[in-house]
N, C-alpha and C. Protein backbone atom coordinates (compact mmCIF):
# COMPACT_ATOMS: atom_id res chain seq x y z
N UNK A 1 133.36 33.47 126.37
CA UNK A 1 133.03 34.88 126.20
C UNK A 1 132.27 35.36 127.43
N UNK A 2 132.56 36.11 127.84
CA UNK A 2 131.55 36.83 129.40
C UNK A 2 130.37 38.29 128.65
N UNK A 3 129.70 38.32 129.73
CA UNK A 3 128.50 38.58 129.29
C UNK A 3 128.59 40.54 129.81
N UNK A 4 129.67 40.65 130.42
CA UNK A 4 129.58 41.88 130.81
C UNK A 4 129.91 43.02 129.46
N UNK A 5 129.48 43.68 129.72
CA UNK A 5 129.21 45.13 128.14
C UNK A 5 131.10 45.72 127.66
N UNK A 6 130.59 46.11 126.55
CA UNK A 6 132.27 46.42 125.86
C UNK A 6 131.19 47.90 126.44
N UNK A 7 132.67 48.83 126.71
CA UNK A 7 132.51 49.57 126.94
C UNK A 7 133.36 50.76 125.41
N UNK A 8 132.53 51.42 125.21
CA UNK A 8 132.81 52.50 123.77
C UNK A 8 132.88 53.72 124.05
N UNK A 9 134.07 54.27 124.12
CA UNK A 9 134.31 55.73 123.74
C UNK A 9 133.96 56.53 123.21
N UNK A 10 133.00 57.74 122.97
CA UNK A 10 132.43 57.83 122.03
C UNK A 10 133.50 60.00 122.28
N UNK A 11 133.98 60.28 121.05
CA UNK A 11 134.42 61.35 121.47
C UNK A 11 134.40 62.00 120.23
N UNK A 12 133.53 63.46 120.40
CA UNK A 12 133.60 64.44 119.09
C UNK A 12 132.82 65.56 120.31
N UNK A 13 133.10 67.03 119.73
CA UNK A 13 132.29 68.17 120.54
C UNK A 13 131.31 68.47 120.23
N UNK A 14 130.48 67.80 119.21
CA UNK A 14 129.19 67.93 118.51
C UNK A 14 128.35 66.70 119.35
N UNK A 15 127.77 67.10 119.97
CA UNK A 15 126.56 65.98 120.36
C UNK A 15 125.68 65.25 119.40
N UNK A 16 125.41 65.89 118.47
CA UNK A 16 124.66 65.34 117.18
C UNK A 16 125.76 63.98 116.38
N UNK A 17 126.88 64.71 116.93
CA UNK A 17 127.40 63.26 116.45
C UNK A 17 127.31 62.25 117.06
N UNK A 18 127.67 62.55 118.47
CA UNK A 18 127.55 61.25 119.45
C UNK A 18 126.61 60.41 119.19
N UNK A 19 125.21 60.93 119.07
CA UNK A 19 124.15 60.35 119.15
C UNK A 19 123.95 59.81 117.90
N UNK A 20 124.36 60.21 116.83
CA UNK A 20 124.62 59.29 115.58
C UNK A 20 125.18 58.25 115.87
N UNK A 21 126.43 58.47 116.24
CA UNK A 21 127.16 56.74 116.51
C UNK A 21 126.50 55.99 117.53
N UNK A 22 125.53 56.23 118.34
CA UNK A 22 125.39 55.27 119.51
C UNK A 22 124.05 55.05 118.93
N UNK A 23 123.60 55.84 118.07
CA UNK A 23 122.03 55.12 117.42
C UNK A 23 122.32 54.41 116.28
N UNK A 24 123.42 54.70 115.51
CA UNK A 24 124.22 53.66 114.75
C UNK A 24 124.42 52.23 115.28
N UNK A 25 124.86 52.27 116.20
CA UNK A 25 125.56 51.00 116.63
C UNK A 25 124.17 50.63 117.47
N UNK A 26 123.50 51.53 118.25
CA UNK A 26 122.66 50.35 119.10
C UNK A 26 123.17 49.67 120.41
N UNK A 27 122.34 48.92 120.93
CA UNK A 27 123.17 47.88 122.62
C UNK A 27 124.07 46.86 121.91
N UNK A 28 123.14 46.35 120.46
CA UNK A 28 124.45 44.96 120.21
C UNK A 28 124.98 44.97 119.32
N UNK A 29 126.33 44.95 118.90
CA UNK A 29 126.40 45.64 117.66
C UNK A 29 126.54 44.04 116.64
N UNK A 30 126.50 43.38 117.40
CA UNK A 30 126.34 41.49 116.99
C UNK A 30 125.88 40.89 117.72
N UNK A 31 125.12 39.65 117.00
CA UNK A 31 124.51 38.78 118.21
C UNK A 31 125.56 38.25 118.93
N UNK A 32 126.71 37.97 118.26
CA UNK A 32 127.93 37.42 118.99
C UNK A 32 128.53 37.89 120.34
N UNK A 33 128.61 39.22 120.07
CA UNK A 33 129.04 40.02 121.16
C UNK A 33 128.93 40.76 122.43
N UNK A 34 129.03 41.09 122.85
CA UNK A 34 128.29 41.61 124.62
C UNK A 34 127.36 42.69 124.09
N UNK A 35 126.88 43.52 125.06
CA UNK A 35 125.85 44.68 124.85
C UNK A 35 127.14 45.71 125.07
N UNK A 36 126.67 46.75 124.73
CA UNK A 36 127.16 47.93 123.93
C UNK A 36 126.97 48.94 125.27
N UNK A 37 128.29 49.29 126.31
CA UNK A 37 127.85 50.48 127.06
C UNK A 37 128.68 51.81 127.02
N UNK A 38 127.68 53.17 126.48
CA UNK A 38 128.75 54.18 126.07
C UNK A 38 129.41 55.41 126.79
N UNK A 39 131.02 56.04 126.65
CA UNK A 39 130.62 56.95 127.00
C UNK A 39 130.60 58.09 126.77
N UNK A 40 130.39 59.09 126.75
CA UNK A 40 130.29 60.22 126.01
C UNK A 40 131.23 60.97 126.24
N UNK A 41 132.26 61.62 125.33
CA UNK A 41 133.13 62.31 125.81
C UNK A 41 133.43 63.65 125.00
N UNK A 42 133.22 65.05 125.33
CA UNK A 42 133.29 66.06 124.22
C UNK A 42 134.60 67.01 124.16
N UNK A 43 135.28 66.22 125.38
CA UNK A 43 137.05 67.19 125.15
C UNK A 43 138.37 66.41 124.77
N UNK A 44 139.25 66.50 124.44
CA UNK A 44 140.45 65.73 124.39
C UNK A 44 140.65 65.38 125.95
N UNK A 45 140.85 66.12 126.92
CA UNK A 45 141.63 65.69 128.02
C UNK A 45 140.76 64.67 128.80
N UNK A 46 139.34 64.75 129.00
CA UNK A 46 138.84 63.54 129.23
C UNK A 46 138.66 62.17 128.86
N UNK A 47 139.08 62.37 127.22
CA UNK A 47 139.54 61.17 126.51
C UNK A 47 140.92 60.62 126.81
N UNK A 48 141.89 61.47 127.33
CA UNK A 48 143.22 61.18 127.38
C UNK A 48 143.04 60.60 128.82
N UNK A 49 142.68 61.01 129.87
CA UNK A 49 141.63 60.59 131.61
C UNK A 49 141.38 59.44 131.52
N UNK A 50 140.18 59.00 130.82
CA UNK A 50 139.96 57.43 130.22
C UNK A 50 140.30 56.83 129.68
N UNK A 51 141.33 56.92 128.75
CA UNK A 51 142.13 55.49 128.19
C UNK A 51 142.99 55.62 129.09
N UNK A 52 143.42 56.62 130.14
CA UNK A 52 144.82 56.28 131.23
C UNK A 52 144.16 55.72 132.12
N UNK A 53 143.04 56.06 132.39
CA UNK A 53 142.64 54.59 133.26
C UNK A 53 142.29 53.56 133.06
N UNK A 54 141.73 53.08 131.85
CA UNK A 54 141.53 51.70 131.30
C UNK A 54 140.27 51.36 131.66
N UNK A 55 140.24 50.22 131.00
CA UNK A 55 138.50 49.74 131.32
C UNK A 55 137.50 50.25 129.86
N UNK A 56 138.41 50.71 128.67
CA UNK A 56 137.82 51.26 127.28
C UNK A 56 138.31 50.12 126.35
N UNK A 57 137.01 49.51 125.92
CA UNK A 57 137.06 48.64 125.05
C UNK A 57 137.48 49.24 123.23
N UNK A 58 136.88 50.07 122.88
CA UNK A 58 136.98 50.84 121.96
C UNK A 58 137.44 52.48 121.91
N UNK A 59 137.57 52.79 121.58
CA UNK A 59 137.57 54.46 121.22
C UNK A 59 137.20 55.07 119.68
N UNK A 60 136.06 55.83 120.08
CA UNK A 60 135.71 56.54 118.11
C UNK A 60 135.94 57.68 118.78
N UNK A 61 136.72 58.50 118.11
CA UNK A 61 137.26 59.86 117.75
C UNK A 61 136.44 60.52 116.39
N UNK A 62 136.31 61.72 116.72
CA UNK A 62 135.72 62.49 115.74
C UNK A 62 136.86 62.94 115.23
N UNK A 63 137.42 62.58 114.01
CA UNK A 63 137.97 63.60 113.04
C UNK A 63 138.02 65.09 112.67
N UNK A 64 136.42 65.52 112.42
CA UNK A 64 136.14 66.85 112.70
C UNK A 64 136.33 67.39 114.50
N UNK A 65 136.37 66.61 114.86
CA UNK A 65 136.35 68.07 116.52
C UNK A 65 137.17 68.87 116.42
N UNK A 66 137.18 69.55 117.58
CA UNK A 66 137.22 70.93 117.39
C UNK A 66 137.38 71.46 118.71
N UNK A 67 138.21 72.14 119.39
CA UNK A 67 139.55 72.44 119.02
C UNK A 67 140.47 71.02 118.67
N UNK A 68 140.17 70.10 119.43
CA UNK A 68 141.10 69.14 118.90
C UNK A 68 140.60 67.95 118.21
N UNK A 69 141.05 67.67 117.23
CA UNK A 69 140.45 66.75 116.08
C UNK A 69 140.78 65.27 116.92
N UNK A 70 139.93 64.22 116.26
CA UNK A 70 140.00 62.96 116.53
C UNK A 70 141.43 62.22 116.14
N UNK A 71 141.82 62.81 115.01
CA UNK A 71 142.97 61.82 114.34
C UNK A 71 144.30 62.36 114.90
N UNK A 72 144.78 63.62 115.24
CA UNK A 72 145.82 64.25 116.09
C UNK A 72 145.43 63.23 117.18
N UNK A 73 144.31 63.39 117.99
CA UNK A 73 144.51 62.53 118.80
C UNK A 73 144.64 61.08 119.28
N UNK A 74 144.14 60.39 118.14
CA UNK A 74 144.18 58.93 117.95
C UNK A 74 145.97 59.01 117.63
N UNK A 75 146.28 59.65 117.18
CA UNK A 75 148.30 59.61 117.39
C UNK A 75 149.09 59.34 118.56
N UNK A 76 148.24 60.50 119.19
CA UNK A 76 148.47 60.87 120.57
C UNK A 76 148.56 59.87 121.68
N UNK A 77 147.42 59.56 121.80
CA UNK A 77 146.78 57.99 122.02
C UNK A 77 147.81 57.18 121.98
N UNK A 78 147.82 56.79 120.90
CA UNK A 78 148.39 55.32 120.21
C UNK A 78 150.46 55.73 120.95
N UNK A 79 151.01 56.75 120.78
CA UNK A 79 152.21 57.15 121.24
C UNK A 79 151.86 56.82 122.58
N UNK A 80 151.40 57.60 123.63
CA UNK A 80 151.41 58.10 124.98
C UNK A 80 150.59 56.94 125.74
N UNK A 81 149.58 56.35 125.41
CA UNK A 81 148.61 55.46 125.93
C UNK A 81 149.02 53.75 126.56
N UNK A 82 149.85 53.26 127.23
CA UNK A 82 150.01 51.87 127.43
C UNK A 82 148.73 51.40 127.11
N UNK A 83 148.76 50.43 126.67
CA UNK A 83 148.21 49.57 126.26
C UNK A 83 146.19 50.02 126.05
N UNK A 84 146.70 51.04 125.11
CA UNK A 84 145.59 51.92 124.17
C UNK A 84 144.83 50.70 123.50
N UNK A 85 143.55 51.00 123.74
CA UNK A 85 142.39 49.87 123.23
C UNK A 85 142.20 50.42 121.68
N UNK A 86 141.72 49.82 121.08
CA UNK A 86 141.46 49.53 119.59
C UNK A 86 140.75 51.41 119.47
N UNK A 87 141.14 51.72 118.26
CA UNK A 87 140.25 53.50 117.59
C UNK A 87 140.01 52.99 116.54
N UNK A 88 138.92 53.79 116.16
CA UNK A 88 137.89 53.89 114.96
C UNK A 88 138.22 55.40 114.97
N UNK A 89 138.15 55.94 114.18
CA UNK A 89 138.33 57.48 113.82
C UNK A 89 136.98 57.89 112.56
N UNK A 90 136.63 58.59 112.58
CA UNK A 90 135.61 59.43 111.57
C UNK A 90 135.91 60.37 111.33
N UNK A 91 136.26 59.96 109.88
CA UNK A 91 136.68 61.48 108.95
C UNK A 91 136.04 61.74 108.11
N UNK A 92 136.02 62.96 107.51
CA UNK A 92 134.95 63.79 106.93
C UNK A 92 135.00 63.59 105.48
N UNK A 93 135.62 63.02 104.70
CA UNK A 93 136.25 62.62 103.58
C UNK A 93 136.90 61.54 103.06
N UNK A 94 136.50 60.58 101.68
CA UNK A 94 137.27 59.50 101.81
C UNK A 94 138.79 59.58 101.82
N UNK A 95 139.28 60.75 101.10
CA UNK A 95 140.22 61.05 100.84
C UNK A 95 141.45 61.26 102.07
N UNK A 96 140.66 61.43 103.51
CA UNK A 96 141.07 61.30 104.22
C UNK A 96 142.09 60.28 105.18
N UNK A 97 142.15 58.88 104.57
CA UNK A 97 142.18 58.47 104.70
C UNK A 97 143.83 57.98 105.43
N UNK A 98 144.10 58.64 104.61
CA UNK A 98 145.55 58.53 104.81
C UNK A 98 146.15 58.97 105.64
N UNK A 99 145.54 59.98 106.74
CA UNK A 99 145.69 60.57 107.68
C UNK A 99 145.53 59.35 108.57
N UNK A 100 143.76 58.43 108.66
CA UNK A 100 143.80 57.97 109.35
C UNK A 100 144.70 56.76 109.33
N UNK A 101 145.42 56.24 108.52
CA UNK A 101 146.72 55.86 108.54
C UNK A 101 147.63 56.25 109.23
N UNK A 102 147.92 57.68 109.61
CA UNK A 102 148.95 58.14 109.69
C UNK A 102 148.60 58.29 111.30
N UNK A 103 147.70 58.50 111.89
CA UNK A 103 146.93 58.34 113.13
C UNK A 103 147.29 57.07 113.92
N UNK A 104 147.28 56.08 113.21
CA UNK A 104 147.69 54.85 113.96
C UNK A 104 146.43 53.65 114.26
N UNK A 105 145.29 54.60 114.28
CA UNK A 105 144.10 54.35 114.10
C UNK A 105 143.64 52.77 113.36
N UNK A 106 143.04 51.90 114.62
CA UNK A 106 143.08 50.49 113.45
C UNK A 106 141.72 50.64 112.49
N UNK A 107 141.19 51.89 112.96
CA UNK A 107 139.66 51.74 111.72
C UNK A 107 139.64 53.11 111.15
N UNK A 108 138.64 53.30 109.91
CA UNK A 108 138.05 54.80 109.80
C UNK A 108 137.10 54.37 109.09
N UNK A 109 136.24 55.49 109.46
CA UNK A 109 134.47 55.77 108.60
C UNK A 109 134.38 57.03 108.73
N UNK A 110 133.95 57.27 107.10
CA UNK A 110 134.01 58.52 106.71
C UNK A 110 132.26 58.89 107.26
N UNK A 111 132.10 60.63 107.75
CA UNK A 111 131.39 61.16 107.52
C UNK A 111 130.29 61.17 105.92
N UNK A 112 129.27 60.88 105.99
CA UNK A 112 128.35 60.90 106.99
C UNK A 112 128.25 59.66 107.22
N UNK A 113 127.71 59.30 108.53
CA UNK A 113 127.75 57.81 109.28
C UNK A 113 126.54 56.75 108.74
N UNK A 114 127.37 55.76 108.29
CA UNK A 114 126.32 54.55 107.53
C UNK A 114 126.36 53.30 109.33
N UNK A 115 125.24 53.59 108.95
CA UNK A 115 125.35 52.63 110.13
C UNK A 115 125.83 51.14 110.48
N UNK A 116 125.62 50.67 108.58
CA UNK A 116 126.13 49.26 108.66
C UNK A 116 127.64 48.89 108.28
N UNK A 117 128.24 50.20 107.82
CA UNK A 117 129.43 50.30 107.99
C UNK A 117 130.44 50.63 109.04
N UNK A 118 129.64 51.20 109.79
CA UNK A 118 130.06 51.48 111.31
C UNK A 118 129.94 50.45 112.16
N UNK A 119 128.62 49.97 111.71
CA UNK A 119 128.71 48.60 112.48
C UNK A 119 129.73 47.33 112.64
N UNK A 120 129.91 46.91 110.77
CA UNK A 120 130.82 45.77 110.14
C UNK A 120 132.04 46.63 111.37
N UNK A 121 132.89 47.61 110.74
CA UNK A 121 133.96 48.07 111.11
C UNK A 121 134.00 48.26 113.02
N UNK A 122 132.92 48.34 113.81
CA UNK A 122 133.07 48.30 115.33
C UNK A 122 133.45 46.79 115.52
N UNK A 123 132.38 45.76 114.95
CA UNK A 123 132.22 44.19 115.17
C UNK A 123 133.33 43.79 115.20
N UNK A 124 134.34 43.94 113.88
CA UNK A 124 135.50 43.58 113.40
C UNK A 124 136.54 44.11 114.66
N UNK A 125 136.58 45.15 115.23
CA UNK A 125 137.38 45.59 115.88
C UNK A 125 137.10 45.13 117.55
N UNK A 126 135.85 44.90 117.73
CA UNK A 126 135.50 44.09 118.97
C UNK A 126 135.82 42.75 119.22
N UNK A 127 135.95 41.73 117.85
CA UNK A 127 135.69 40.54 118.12
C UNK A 127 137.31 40.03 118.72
N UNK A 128 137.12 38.76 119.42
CA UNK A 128 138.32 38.61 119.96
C UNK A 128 139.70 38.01 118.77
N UNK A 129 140.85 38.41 118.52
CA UNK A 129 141.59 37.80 117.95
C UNK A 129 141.50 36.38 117.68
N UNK A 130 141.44 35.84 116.68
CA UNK A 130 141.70 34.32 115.96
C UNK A 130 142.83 33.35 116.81
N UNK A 131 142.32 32.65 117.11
CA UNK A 131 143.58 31.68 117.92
C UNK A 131 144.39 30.65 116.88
């Protein structure tokens, strides 16, 4: 395992959210795992910028954003993106869910943000595949 930081996407147009998920998660989100470095992103097209260049360990999409929602774009993503790193999506509803299904999306956590559920569900999606 190398010691250099997963790097996390962090994308919704609400800053109050951002800062939820990155005070959620914290530098480690396991002792197992590297430190936690984020980045902040509040438009679609800069999210679409950075997964085309790579080097994004994760991606969380806000569900609610606004003009363009997280889960349209976790589609988007997952279609258009070579080799698109792992999404977490946050939706506003459990009921939602099925969307984030339909997103392509390998995670979701519903609004409002539990931290140890955000956590379990980042860890899980960080850790390296089972050999």
């Amino acid at each position: 395992m190398t010691d250099a930081p997963l790097k996390i996407l962090v994308y919704s147009d609400n800053a109050r959210t951002r800062d939820q998920v990155r005070s959620a998660l914290g530098t480690r989100v396991h002792p197992d795992l590297p430190e936690l470095e984020y980045l902040d992103v509040a438009t679609a097209p800069v999210v679409i910028a950075n997964l085309d260049r790579g080097g994004i360990d994760l991606a969380i999409l806000d569900g609610e954003a606004s003009p363009t929602g997280g889960l349209g774009l976790a589609k988007q993503l997952k279609d258009e993106v070579a080799h698109c790193p792992p999404i977490l999506v946050l939706t506003g509803r459990p009921d939602d869910a099925w969307l984030a299904s339909w997103s392509q999306a390998e995670a979701a956590v519903t609004h409002p943000i539990d931290p140890i559920v955000l956590g379990e569900a980042v860890a899980a999606l960080l850790r390296p595949p089972a050999s």
